[in-house]
Protein backbone atom coordinates (compact mmCIF):
# COMPACT_ATOMS: atom_id res chain seq x y z
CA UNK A 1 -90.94 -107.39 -72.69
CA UNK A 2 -93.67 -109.32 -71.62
CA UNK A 3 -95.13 -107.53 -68.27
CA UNK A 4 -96.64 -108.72 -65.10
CA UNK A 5 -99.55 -107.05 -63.17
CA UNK A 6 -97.61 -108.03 -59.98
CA UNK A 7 -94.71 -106.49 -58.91
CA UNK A 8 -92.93 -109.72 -57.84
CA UNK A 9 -94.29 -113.24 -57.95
CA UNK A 10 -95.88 -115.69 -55.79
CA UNK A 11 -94.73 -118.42 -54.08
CA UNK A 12 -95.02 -121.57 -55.89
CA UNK A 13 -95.93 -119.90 -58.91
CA UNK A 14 -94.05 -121.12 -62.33
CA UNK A 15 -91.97 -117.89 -64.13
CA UNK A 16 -89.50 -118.10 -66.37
CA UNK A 17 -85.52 -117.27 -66.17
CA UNK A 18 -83.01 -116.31 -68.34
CA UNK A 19 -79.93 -117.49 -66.74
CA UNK A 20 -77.46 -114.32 -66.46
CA UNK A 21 -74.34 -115.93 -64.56
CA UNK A 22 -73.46 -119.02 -62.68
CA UNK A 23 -71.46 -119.39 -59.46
CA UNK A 24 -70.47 -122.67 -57.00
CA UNK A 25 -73.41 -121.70 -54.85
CA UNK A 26 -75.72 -121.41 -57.75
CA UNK A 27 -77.35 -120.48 -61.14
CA UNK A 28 -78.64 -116.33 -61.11
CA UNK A 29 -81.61 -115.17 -63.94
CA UNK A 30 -83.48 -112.82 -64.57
CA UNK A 31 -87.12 -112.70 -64.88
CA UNK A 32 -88.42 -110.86 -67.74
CA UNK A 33 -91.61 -111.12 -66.87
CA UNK A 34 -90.93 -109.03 -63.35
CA UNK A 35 -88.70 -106.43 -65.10
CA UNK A 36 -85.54 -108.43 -65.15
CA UNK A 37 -85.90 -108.88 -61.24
CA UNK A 38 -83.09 -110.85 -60.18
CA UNK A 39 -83.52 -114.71 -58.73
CA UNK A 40 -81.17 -117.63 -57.40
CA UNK A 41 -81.28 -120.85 -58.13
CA UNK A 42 -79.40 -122.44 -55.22
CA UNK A 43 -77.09 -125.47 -55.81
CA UNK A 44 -79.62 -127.57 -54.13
CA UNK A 45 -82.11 -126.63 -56.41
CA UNK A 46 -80.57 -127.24 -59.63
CA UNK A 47 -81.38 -130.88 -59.97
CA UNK A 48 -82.68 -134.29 -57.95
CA UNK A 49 -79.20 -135.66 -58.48
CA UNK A 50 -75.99 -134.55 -56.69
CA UNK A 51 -74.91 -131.74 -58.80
CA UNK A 52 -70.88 -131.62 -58.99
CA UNK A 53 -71.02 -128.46 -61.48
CA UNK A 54 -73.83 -126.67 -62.35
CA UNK A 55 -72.60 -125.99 -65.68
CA UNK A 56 -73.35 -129.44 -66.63
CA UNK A 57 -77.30 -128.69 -65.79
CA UNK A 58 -77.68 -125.11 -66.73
CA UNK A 59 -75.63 -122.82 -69.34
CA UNK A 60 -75.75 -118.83 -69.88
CA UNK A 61 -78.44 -117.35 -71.29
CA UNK A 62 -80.38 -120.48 -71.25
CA UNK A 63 -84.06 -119.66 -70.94
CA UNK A 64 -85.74 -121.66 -67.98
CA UNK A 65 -88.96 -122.73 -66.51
CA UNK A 66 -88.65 -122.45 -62.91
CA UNK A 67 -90.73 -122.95 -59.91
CA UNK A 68 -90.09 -120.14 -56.59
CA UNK A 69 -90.00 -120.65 -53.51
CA UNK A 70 -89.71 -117.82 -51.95
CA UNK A 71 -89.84 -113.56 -52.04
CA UNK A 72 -88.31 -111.56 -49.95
CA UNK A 73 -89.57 -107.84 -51.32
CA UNK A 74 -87.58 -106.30 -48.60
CA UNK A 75 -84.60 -107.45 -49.47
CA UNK A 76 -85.04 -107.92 -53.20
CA UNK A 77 -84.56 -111.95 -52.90
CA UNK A 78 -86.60 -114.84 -54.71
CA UNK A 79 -85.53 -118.09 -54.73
CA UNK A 80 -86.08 -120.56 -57.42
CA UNK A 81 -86.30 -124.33 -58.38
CA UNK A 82 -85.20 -125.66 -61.13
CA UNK A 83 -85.70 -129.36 -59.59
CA UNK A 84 -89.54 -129.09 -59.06
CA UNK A 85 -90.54 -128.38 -62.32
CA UNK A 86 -91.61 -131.34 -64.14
CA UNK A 87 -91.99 -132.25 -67.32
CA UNK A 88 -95.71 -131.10 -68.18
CA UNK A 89 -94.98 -127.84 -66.17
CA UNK A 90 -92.49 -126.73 -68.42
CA UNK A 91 -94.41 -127.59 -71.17
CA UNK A 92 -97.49 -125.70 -70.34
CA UNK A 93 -95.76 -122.47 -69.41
CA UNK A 94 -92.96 -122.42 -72.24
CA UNK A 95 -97.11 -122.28 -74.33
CA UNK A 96 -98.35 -119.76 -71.67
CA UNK A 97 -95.09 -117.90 -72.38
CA UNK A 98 -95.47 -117.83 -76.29
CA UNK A 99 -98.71 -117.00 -75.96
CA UNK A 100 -97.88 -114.03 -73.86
CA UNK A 101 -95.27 -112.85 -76.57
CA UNK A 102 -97.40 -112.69 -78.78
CA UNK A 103 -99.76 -110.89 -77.37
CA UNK A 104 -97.39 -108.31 -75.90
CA UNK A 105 -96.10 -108.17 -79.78
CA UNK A 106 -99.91 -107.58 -80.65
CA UNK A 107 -100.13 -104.54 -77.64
CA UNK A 108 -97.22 -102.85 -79.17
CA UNK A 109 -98.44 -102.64 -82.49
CA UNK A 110 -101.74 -101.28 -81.24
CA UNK A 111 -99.52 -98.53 -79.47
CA UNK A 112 -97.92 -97.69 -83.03
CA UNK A 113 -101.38 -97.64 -84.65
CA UNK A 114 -102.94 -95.49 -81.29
CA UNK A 115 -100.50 -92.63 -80.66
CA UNK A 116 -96.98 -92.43 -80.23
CA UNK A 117 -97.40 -90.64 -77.39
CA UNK A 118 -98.31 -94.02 -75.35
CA UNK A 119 -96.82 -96.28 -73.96
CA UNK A 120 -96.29 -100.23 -74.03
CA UNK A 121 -97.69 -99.81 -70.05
CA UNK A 122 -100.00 -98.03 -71.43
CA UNK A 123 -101.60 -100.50 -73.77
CA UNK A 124 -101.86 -103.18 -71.14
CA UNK A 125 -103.30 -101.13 -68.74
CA UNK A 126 -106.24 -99.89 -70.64
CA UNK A 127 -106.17 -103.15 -73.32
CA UNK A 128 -104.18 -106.04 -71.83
CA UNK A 129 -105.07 -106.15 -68.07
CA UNK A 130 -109.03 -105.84 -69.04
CA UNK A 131 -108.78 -108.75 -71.63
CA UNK A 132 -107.21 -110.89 -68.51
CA UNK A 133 -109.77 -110.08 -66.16
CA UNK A 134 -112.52 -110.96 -69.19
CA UNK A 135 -110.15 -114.38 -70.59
CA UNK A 136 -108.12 -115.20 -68.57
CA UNK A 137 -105.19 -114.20 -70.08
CA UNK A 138 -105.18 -111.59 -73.03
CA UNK A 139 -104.07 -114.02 -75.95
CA UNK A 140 -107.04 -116.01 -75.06
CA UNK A 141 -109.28 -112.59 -75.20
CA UNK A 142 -107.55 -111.66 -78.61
CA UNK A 143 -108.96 -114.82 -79.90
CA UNK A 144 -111.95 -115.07 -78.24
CA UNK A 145 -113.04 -111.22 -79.84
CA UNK A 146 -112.37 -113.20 -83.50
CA UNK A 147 -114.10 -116.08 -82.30
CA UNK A 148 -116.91 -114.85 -80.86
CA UNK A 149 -117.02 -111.70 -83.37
CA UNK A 150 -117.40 -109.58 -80.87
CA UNK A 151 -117.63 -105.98 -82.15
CA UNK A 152 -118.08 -104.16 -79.67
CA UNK A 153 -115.32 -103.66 -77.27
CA UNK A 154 -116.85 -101.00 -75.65
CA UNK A 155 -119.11 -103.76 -73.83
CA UNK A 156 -115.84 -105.30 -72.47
CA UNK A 157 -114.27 -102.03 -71.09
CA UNK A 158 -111.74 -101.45 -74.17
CA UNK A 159 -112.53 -97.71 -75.20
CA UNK A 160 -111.48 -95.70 -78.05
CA UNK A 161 -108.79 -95.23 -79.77
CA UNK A 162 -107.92 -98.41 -78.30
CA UNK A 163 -110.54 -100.76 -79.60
CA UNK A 164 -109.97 -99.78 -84.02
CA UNK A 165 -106.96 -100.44 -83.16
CA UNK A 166 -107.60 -104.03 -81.26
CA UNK A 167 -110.07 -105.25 -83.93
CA UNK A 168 -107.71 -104.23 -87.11
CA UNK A 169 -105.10 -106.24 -85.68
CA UNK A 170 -107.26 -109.34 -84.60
CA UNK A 171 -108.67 -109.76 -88.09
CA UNK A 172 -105.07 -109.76 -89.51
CA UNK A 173 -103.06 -111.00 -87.12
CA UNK A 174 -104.97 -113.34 -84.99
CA UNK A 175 -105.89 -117.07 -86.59
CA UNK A 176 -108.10 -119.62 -84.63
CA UNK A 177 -106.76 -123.12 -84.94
CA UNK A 178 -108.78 -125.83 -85.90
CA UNK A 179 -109.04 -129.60 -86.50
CA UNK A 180 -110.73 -131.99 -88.89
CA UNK A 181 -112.16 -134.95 -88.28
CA UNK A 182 -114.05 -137.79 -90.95
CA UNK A 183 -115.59 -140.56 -90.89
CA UNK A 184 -118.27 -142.69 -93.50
CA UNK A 185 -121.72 -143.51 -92.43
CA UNK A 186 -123.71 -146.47 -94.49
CA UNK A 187 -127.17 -146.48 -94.19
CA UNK A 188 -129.96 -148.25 -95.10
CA UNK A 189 -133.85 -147.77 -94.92
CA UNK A 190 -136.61 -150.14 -96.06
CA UNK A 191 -139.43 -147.61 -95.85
CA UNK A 192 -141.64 -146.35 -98.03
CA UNK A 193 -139.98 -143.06 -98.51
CA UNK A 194 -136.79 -144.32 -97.01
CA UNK A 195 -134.80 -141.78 -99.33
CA UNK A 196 -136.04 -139.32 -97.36
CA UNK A 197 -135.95 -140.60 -94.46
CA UNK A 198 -132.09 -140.67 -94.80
CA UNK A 199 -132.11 -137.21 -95.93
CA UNK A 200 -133.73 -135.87 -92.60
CA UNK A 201 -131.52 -137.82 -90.69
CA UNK A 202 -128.65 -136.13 -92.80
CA UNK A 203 -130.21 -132.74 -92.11
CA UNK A 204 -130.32 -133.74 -88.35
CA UNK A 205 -126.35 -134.14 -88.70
CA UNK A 206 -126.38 -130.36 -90.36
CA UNK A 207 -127.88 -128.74 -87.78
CA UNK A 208 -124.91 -129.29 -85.39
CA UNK A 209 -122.64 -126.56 -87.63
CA UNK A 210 -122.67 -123.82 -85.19
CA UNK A 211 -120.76 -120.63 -87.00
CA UNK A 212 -119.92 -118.89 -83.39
CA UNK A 213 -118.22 -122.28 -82.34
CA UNK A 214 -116.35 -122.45 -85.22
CA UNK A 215 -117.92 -125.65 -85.55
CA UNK A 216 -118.31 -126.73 -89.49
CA UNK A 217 -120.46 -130.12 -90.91
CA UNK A 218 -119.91 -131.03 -94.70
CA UNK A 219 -122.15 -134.25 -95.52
CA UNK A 220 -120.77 -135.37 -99.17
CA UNK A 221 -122.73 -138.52 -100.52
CA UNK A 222 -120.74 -141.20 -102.10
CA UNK A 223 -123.37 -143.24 -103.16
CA UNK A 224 -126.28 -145.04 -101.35
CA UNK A 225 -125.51 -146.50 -98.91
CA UNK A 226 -122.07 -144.48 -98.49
CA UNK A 227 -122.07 -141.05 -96.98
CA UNK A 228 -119.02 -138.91 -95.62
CA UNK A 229 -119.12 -136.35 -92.68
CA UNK A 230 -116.26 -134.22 -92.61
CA UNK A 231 -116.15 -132.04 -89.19
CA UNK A 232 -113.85 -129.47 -88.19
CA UNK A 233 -113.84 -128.04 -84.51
CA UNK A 234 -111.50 -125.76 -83.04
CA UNK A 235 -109.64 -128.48 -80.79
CA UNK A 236 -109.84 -132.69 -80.90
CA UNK A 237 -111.53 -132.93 -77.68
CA UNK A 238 -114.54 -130.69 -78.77
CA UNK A 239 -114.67 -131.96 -82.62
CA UNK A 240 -114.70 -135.68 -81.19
CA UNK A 241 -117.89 -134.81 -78.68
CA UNK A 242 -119.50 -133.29 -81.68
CA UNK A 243 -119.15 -136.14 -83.96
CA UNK A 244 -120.33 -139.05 -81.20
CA UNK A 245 -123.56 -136.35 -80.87
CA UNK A 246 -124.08 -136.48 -84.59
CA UNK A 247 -123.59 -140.58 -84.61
CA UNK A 248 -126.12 -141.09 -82.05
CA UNK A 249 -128.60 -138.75 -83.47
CA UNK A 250 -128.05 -139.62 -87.27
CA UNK A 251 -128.37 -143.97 -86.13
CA UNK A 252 -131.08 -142.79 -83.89
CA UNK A 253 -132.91 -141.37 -86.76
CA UNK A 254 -132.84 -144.23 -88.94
CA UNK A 255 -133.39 -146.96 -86.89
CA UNK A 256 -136.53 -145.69 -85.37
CA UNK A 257 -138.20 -145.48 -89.07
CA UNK A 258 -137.04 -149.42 -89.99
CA UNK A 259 -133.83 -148.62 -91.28
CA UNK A 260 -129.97 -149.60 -90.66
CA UNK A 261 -127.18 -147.67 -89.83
CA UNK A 262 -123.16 -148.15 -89.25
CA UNK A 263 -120.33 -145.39 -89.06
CA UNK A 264 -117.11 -146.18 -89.63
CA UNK A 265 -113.99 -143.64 -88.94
């Protein structure tokens, strides 16, 4: 069960609901991440449309993404929306929510490899809670200890037994995506030495592999005037900024000793 630091959740926040029974007045759920706290979904919230029976919207145990409105601790109400979640909401927090699975799957296996004596609560507490406050959310500080090799967990709070444990299971279990991108330069220099020339401006283009980015440049040559760059990056956004940096310095090279260049992708 994936857990919550809070005790209930906030108003306006995005949970999800795993719909437990439905009635004329509306859809009930429970919240797994809350510890199966019970919410409504009122008729009115169901849907933009007039909603004749909810059944046609909702079903049992359908899992939901679902926006609340209100908490009531006192009285053990939250109210939900099932209307003002859009599209990109759901998407994003069905991935937060996967994410979060995993992880909790991770914290769980470090309890196994700890001490049987502890407990899942246990494991977030002195593991999951302190990768949040560090990540932002403890998948995200799974990865980034792979990422960013970190060693020494000690330095981010996580003490013994605890951290063996976390850094066996991050080189095994965790795997940090990545993306490849290509493209062909052609260039031409009518120096001198205009060989080398394109060789330092090659060389230039190597120096952008950065090994705690997890950002990787292969220059394979074709044949003069042909050369291919092959980048990989760990998402689009950053292997795309990498590659226009590489462009401009590479044509910026060449040009400025007499030379031509052209990329093509």
């Amino acid at each position: 069960m994936v857990l919550k630091r809070k005790e209930w959740p906030d108003p306006g926040e995005l949970v999800i609901g795993t719909v437990i029974s439905i009635e004329k007045h509306g859809a009930y759920v429970q919240l797994e991440e809350y510890n199966n706290k019970e919410g409504l979904i009122h008729i009115s919230e169901i849907a933009s449309s007039w909603v004749r029976n909810i059944r046609n919207f909702v079903k049992e145990k359908q899992k939901l993404v679902l926006k609340v409105i209100n908490v009531d601790p006192k009285k053990g109400h939250i109210n939900l929306s099932l209307r003002r979640v859009n599209q990109n909401q759901k998407k994003e927090k069905r991935k937060e929510w996967k994410r979060a699975q995993k992880a909790d799957g991770l914290l769980k296996l470090a309890v196994k490899m700890v001490d049987q004596d502890k407990t899942l609560k246990d494991a977030y507490k002195e593991v999951g809670w302190i990768l949040e406050d560090k990540f932002g959310e403890i998948y995200a500080g799974l990865e980034a200890i792979k990422k960013e090799k970190i060693t020494d967990l000690s330095k981010i709070g996580i003490s013994e037994p605890w951290a063996s444990a976390i850094l066996e299971i991050v080189e095994q279990h965790i795997e940090i995506p990545s993306v490849s991108i290509s493209g062909e330069f052609y260039l031409r220099s009518y120096a001198p030495n205009g060989i080398e020339i394109i060789r330092k401006a090659l060389k230039e283009a190597e120096k952008f592999n950065d090994e705690k980015k997890m950002i990787s440049v292969k220059i394979i040559t074709i044949g003069a005037p042909k050369y291919k760059i092959n980048l990989s990056a760990p998402n689009y956004k950053m292997a795309e900024s990498v590659l226009s940096e590489i462009v401009q310095t590479v044509t910026n090279e060449i040009i400025k000793n007499n030379g031509e260049a052209k990329f093509i992708r």
